[in-house]
PDB file of N, CA and C in Angstrom:
ATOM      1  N   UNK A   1      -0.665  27.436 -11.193  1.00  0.00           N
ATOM      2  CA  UNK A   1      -0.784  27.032  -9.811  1.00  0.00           C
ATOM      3  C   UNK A   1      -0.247  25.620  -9.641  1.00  0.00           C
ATOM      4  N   UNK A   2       0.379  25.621  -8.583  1.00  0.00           N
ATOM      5  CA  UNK A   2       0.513  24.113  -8.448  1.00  0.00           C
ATOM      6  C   UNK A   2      -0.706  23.155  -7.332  1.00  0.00           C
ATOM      7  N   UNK A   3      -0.974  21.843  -7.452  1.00  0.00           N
ATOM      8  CA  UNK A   3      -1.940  21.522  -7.141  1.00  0.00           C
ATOM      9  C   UNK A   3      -0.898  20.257  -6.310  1.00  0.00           C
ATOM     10  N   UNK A   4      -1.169  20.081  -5.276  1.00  0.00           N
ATOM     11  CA  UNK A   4      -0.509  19.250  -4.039  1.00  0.00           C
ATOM     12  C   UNK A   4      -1.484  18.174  -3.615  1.00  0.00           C
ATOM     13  N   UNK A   5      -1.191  17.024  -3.709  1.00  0.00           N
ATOM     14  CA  UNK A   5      -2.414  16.209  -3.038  1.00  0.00           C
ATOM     15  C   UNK A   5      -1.749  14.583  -2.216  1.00  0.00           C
ATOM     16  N   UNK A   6      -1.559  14.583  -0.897  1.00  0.00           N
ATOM     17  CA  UNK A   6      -1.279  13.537  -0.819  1.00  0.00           C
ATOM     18  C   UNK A   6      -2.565  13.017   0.078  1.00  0.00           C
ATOM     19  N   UNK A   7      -2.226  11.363  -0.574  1.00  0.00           N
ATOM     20  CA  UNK A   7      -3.349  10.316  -0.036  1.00  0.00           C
ATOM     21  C   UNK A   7      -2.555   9.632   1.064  1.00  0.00           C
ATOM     22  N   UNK A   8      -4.083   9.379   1.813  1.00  0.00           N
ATOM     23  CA  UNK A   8      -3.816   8.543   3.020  1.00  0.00           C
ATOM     24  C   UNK A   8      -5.080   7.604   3.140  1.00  0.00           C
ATOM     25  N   UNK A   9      -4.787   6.747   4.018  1.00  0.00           N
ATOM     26  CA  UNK A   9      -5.783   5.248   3.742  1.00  0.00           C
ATOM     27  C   UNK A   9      -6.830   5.375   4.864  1.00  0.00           C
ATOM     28  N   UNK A  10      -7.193   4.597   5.166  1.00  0.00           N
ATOM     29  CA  UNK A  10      -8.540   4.730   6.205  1.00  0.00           C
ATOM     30  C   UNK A  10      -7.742   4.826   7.115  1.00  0.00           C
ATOM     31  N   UNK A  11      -6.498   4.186   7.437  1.00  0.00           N
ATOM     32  CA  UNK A  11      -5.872   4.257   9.134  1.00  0.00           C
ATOM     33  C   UNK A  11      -5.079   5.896   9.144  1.00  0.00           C
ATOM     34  N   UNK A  12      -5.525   7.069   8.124  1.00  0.00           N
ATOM     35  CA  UNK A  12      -5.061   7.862   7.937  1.00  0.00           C
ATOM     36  C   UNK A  12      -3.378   7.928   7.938  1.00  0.00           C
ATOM     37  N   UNK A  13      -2.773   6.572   7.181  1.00  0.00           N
ATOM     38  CA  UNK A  13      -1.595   6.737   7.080  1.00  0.00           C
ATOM     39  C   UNK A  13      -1.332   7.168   5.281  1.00  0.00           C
ATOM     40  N   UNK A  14       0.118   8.392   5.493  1.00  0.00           N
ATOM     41  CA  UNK A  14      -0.100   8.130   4.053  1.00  0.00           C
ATOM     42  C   UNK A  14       0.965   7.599   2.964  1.00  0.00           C
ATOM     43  N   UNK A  15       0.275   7.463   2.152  1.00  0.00           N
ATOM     44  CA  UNK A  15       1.115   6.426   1.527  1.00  0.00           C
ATOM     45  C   UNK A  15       1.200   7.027  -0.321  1.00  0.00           C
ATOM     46  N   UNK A  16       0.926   8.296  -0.604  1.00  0.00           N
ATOM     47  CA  UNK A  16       1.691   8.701  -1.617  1.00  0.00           C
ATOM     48  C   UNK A  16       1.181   9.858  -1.785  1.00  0.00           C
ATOM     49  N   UNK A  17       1.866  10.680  -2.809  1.00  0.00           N
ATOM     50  CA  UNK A  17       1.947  11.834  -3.605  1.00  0.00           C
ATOM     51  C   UNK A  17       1.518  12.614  -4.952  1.00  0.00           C
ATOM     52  N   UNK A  18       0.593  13.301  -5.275  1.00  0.00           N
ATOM     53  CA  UNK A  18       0.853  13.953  -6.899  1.00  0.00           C
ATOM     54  C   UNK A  18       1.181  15.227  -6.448  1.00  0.00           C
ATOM     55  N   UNK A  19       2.225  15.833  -7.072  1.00  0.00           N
ATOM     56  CA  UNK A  19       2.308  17.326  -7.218  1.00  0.00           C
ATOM     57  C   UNK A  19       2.171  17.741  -9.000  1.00  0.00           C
ATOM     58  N   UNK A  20       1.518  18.755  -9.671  1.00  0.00           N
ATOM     59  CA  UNK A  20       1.285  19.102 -10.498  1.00  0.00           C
ATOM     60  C   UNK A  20       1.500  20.089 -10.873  1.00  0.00           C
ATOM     61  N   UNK A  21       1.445  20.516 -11.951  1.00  0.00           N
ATOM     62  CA  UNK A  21       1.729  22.432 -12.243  1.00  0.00           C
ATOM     63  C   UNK A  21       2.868  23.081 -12.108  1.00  0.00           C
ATOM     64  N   UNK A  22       2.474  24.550 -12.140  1.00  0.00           N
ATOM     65  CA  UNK A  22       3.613  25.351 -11.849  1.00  0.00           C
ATOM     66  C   UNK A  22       3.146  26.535 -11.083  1.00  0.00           C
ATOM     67  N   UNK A  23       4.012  27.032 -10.419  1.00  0.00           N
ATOM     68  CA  UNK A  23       3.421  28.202  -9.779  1.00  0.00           C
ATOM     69  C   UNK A  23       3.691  29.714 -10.156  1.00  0.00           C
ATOM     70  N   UNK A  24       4.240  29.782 -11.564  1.00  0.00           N
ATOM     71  CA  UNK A  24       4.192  30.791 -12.433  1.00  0.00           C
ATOM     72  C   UNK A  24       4.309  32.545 -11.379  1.00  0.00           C
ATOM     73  N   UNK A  25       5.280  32.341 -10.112  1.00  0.00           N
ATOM     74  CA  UNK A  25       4.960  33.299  -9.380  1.00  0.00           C
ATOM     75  C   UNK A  25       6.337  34.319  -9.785  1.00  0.00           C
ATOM     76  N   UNK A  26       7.453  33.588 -10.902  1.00  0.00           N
ATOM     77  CA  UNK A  26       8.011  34.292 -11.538  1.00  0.00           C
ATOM     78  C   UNK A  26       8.563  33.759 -12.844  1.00  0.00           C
ATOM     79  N   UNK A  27       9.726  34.381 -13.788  1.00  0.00           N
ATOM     80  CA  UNK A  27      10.048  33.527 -14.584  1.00  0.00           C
ATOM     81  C   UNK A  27      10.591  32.443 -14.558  1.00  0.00           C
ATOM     82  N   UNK A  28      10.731  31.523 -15.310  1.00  0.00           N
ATOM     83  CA  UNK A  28      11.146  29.949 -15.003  1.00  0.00           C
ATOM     84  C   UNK A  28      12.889  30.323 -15.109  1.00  0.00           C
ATOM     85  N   UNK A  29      12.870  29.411 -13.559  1.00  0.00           N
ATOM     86  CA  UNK A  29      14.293  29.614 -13.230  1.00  0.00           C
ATOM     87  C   UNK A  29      14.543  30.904 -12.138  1.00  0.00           C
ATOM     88  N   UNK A  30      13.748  31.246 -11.951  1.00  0.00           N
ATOM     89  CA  UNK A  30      13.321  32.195 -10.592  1.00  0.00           C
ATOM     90  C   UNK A  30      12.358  31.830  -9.831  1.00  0.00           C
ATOM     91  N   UNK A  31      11.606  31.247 -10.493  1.00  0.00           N
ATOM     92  CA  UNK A  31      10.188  30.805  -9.395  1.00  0.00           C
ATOM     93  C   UNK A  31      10.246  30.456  -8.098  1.00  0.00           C
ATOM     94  N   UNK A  32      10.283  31.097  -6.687  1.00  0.00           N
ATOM     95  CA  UNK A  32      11.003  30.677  -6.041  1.00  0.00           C
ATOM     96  C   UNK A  32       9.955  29.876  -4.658  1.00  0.00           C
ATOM     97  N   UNK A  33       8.586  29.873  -5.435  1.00  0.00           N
ATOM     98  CA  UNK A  33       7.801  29.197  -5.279  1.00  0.00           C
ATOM     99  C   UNK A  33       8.199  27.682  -5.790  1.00  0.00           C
ATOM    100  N   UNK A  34       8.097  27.134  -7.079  1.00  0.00           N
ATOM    101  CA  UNK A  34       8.324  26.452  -7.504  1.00  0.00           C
ATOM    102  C   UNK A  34       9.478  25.535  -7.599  1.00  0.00           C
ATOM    103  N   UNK A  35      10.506  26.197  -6.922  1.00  0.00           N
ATOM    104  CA  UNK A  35      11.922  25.634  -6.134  1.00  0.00           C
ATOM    105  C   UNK A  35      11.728  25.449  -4.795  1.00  0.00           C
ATOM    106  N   UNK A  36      11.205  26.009  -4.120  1.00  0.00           N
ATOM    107  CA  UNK A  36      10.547  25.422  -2.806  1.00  0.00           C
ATOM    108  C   UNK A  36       9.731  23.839  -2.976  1.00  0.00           C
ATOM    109  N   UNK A  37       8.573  23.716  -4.111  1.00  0.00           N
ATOM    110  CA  UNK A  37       7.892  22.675  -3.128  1.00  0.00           C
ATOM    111  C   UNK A  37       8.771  21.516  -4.579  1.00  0.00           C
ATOM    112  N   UNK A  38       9.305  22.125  -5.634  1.00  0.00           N
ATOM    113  CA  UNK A  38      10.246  20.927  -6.385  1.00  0.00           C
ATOM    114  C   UNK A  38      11.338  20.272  -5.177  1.00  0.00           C
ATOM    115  N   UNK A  39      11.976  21.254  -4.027  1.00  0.00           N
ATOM    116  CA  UNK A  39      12.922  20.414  -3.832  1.00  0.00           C
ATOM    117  C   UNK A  39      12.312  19.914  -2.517  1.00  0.00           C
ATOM    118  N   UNK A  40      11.394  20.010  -1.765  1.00  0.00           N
ATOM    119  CA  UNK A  40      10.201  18.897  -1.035  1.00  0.00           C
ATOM    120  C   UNK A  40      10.079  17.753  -1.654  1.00  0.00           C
ATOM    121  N   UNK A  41       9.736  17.973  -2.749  1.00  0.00           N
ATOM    122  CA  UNK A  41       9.105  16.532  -3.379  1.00  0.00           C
ATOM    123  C   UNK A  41      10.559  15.866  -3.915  1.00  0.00           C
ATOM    124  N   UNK A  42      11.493  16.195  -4.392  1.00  0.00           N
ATOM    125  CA  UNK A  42      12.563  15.821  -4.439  1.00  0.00           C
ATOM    126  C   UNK A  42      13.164  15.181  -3.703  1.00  0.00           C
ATOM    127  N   UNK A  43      13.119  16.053  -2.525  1.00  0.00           N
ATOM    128  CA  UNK A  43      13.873  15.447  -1.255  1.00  0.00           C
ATOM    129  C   UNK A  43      12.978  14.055  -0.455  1.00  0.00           C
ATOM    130  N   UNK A  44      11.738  14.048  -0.215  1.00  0.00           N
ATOM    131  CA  UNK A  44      11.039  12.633  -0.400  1.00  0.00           C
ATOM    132  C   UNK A  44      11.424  11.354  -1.083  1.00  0.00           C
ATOM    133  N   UNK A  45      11.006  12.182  -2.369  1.00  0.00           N
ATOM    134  CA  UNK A  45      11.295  11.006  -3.343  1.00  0.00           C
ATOM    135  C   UNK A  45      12.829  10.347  -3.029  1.00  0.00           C
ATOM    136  N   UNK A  46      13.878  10.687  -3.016  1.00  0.00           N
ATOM    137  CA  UNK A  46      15.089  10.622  -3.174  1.00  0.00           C
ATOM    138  C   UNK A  46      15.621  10.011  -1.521  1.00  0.00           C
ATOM    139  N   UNK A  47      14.989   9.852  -0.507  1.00  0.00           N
ATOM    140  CA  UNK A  47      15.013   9.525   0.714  1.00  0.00           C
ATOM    141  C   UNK A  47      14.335   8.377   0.616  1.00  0.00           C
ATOM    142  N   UNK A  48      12.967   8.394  -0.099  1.00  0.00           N
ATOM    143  CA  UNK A  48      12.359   7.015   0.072  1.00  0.00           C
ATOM    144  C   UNK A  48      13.342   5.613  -0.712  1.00  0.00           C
ATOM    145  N   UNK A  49      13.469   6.460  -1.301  1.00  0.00           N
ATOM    146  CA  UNK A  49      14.731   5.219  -1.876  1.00  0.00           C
ATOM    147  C   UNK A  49      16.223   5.026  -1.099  1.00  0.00           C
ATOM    148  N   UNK A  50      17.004   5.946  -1.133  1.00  0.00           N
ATOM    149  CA  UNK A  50      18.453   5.966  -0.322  1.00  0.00           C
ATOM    150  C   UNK A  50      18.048   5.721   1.179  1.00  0.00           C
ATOM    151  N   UNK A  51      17.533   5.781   2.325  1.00  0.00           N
ATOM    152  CA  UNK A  51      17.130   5.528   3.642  1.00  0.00           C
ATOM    153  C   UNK A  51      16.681   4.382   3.586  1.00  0.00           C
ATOM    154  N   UNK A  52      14.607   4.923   2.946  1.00  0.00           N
ATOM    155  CA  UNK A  52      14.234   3.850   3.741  1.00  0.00           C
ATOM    156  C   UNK A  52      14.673   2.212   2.733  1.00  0.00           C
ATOM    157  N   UNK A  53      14.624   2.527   1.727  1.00  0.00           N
ATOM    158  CA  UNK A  53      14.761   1.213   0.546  1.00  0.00           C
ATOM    159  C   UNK A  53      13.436   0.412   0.348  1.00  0.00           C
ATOM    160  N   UNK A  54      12.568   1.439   0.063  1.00  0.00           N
ATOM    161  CA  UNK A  54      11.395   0.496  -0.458  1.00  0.00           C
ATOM    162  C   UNK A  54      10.824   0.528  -1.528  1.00  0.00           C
ATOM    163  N   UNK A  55      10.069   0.053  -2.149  1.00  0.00           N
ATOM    164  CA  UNK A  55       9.254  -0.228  -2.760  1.00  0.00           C
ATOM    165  C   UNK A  55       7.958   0.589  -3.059  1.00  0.00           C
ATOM    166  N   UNK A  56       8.202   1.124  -4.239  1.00  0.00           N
ATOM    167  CA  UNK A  56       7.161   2.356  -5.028  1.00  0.00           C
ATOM    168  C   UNK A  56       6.592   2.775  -5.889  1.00  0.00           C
ATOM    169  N   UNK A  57       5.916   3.383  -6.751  1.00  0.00           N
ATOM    170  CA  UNK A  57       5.789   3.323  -8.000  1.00  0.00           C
ATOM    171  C   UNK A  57       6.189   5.207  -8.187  1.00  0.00           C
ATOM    172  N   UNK A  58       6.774   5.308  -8.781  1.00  0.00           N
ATOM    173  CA  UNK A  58       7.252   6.505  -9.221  1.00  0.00           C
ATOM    174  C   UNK A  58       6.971   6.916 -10.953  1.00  0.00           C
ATOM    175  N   UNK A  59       5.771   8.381 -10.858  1.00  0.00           N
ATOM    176  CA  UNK A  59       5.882   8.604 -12.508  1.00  0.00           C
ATOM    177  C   UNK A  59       6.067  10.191 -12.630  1.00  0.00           C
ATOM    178  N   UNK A  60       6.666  10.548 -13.041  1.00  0.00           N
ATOM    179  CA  UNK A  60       7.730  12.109 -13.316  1.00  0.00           C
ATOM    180  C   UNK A  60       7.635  12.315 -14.692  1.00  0.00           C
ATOM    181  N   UNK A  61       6.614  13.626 -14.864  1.00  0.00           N
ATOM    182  CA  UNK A  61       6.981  14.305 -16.434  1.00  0.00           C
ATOM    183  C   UNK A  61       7.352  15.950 -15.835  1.00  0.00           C
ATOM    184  N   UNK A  62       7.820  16.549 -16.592  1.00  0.00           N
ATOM    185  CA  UNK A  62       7.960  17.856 -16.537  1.00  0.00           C
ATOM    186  C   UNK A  62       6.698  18.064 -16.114  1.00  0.00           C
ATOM    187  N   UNK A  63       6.861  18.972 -14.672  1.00  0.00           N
ATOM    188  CA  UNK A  63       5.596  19.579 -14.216  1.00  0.00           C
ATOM    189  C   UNK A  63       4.669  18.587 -13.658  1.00  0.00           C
ATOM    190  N   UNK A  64       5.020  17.464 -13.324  1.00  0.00           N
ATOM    191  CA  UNK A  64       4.212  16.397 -12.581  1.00  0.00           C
ATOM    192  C   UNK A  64       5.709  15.148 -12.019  1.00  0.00           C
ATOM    193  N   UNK A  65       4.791  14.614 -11.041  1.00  0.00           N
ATOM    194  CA  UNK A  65       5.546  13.981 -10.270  1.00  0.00           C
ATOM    195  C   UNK A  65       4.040  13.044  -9.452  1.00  0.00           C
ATOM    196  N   UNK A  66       4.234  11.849  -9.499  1.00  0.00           N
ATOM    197  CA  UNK A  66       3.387  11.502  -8.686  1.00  0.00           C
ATOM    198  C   UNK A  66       3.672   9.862  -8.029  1.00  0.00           C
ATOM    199  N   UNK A  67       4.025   9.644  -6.567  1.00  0.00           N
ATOM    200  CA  UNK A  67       4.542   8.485  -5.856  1.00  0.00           C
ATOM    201  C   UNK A  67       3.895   7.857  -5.067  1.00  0.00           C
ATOM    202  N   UNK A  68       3.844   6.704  -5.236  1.00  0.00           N
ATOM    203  CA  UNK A  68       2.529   5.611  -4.251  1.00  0.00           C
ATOM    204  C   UNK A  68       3.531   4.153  -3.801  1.00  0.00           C
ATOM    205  N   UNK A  69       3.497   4.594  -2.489  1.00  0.00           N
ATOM    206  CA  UNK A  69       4.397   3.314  -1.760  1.00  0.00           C
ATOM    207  C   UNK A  69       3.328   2.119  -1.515  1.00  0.00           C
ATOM    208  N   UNK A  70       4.068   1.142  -1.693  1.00  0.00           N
ATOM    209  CA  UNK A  70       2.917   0.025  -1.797  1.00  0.00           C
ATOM    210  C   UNK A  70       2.884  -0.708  -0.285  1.00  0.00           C
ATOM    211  N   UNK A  71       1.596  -1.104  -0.632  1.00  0.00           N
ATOM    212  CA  UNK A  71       1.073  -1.495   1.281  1.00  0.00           C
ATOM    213  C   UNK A  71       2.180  -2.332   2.100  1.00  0.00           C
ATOM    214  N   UNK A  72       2.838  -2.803   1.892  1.00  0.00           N
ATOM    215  CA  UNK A  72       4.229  -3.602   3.203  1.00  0.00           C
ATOM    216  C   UNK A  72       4.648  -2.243   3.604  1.00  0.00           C
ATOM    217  N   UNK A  73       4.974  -1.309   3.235  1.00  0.00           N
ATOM    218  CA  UNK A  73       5.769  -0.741   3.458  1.00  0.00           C
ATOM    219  C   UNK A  73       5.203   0.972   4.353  1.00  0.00           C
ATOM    220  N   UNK A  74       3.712   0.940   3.553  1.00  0.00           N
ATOM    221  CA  UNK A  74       3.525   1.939   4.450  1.00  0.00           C
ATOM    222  C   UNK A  74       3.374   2.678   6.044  1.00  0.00           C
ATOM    223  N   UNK A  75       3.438   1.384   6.413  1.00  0.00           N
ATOM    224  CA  UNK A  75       3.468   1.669   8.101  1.00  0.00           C
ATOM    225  C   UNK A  75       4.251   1.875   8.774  1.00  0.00           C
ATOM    226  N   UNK A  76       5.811   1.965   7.964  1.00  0.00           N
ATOM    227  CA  UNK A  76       6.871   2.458   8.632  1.00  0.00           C
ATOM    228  C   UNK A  76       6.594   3.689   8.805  1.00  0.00           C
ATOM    229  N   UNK A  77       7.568   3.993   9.896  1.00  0.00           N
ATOM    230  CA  UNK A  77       7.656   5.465  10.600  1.00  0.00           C
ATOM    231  C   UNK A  77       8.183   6.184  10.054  1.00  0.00           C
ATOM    232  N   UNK A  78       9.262   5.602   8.862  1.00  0.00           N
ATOM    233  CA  UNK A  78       9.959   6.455   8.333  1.00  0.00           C
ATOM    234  C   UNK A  78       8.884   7.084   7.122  1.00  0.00           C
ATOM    235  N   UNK A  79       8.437   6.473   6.286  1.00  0.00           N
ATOM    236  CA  UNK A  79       7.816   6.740   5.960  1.00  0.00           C
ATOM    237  C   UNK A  79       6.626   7.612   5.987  1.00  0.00           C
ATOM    238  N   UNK A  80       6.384   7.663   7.610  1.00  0.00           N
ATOM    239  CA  UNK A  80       5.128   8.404   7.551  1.00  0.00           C
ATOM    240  C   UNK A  80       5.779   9.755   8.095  1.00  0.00           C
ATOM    241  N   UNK A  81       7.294   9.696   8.412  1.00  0.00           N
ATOM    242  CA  UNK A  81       7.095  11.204   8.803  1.00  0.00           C
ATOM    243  C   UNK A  81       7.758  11.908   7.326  1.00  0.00           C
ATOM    244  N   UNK A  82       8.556  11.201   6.521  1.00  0.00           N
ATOM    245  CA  UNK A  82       8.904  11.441   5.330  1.00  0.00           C
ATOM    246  C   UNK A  82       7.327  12.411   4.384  1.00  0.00           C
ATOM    247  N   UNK A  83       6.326  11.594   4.800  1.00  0.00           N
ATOM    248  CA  UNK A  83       4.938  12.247   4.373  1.00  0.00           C
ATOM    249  C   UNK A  83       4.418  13.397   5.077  1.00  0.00           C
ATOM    250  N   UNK A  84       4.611  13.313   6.230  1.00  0.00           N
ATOM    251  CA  UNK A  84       4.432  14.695   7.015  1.00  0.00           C
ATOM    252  C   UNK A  84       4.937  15.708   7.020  1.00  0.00           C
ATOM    253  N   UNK A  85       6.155  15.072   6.750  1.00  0.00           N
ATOM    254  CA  UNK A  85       7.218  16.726   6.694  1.00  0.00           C
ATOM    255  C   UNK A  85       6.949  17.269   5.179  1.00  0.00           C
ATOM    256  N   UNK A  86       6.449  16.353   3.984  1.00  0.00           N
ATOM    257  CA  UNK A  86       6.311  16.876   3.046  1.00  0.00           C
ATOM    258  C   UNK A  86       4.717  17.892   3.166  1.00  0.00           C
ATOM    259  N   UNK A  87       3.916  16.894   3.993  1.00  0.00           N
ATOM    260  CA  UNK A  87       2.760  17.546   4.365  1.00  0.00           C
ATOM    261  C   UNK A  87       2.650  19.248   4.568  1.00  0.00           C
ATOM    262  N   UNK A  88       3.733  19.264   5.846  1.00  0.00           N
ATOM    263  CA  UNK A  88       3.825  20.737   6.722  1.00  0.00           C
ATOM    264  C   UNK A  88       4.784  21.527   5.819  1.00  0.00           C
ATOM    265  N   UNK A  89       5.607  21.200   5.560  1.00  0.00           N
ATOM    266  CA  UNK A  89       6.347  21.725   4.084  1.00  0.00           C
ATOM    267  C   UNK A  89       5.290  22.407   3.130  1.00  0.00           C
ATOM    268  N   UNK A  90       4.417  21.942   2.458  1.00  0.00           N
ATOM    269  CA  UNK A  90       3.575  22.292   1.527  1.00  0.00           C
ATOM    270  C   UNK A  90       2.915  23.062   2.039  1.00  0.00           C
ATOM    271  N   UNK A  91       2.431  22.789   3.421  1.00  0.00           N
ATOM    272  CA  UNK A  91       1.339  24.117   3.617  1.00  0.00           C
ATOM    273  C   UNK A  91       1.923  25.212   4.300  1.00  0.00           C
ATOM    274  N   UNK A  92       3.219  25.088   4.843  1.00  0.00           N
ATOM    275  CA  UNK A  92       4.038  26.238   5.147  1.00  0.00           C
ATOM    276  C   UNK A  92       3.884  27.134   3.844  1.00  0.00           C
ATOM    277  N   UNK A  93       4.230  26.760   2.561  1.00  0.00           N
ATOM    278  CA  UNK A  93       4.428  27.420   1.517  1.00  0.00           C
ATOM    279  C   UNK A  93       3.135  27.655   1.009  1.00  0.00           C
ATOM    280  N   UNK A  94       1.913  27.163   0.896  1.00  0.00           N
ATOM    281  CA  UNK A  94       0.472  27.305   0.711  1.00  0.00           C
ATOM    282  C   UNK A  94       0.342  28.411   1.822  1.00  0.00           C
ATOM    283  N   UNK A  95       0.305  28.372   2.759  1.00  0.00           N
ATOM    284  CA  UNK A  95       0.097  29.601   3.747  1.00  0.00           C
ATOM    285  C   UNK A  95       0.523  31.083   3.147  1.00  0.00           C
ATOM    286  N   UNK A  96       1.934  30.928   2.932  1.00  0.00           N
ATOM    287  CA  UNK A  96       2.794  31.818   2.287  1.00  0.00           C
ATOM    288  C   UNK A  96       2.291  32.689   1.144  1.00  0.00           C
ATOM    289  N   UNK A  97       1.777  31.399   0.259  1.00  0.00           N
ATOM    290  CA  UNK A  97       1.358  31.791  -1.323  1.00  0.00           C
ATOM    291  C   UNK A  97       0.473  31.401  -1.962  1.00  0.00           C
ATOM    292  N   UNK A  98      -1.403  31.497  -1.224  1.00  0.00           N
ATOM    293  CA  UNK A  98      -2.441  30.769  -1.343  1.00  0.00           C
ATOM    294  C   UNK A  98      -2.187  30.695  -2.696  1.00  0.00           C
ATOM    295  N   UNK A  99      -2.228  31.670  -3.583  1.00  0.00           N
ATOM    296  CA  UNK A  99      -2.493  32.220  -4.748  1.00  0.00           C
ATOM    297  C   UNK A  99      -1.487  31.312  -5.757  1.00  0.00           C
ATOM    298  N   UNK A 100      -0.410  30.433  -5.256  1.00  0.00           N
ATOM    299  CA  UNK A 100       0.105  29.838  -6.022  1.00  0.00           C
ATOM    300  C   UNK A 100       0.120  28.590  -5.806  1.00  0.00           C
ATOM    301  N   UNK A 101      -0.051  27.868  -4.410  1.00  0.00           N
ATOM    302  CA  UNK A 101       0.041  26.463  -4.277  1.00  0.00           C
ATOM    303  C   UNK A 101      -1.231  26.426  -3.446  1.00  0.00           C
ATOM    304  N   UNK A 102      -1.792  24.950  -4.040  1.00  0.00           N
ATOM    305  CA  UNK A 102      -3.157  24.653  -3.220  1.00  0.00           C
ATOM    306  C   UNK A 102      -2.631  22.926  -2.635  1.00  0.00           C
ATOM    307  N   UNK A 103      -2.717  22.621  -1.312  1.00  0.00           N
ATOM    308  CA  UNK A 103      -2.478  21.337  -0.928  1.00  0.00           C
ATOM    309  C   UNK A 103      -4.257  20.740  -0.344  1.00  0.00           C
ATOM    310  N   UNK A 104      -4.367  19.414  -1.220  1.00  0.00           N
ATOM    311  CA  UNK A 104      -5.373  18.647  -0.666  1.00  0.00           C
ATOM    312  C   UNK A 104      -4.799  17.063  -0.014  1.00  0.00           C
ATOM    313  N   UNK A 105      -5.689  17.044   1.353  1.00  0.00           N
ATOM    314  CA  UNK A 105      -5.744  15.755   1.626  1.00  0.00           C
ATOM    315  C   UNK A 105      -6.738  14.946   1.073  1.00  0.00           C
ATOM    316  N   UNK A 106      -6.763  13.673   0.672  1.00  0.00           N
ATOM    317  CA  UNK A 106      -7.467  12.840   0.482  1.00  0.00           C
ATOM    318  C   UNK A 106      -7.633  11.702   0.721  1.00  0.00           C
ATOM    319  N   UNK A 107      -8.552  10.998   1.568  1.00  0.00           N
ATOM    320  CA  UNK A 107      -8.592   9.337   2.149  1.00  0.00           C
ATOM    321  C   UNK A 107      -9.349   8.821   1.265  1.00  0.00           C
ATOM    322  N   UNK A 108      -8.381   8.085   0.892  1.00  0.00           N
ATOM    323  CA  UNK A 108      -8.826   6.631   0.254  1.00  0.00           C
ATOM    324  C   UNK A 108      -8.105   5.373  -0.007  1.00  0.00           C
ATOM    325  N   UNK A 109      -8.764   4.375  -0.160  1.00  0.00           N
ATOM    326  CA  UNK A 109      -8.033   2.891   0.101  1.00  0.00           C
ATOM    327  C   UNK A 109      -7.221   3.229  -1.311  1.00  0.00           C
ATOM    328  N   UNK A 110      -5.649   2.670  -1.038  1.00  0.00           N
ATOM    329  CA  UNK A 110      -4.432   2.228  -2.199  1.00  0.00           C
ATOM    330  C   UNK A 110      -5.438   1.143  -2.870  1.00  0.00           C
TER     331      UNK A 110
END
């Protein structure tokens, strides 16, 4: 399963990412679960840098990925819809495939 969790702060803005797992919904390299929310988080990651140009901490192993923009920066707009669309993205595909992706929100102070 993959496990989705992005945080947001008390002003419910959010300001980063873990995605985990796999969603084993076929063989690797078909998963077409798992090519869905890889190229979400991809496409984030890879925007927060080329667009907006900020400042992040980024840590990536096979099967994990996890990104935390640091406080100057989170209140841009770009940023927060960069988080939303990853948001509605994820649960489009959680809707789709309870059984393989689970997305949690969580508030708490960076």
């Amino acid at each position: 399963m993959i496990n989705a969790t992005i945080y947001k702060d008390n002003k419910n803005l959010s300001y980063g990412y873990t995605v985990e797992g796999h969603a084993n919904y076929d063989m690797y390299g078909k998963d077409i679960v798992c090519a869905a929310v890889s190229a979400l988080v991809q496409t984030v990651l890879v925007t927060l840098d080329e667009i907006c140009r900020i400042t992040y901490k980024v840590v990536q192993n096979r099967g994990f990925v996890e990104v935390i923009v640091f406080n100057e920066d989170i209140a841009l707009k770009e940023v927060q819809a960069l988080f939303k669309a990853l948001e509605i993205g994820i649960e489009a595909i959680e809707d789709e495939y309870p059984e393989y992706v689970k997305l949690e929100i969580i508030n708490k102070t960076p």
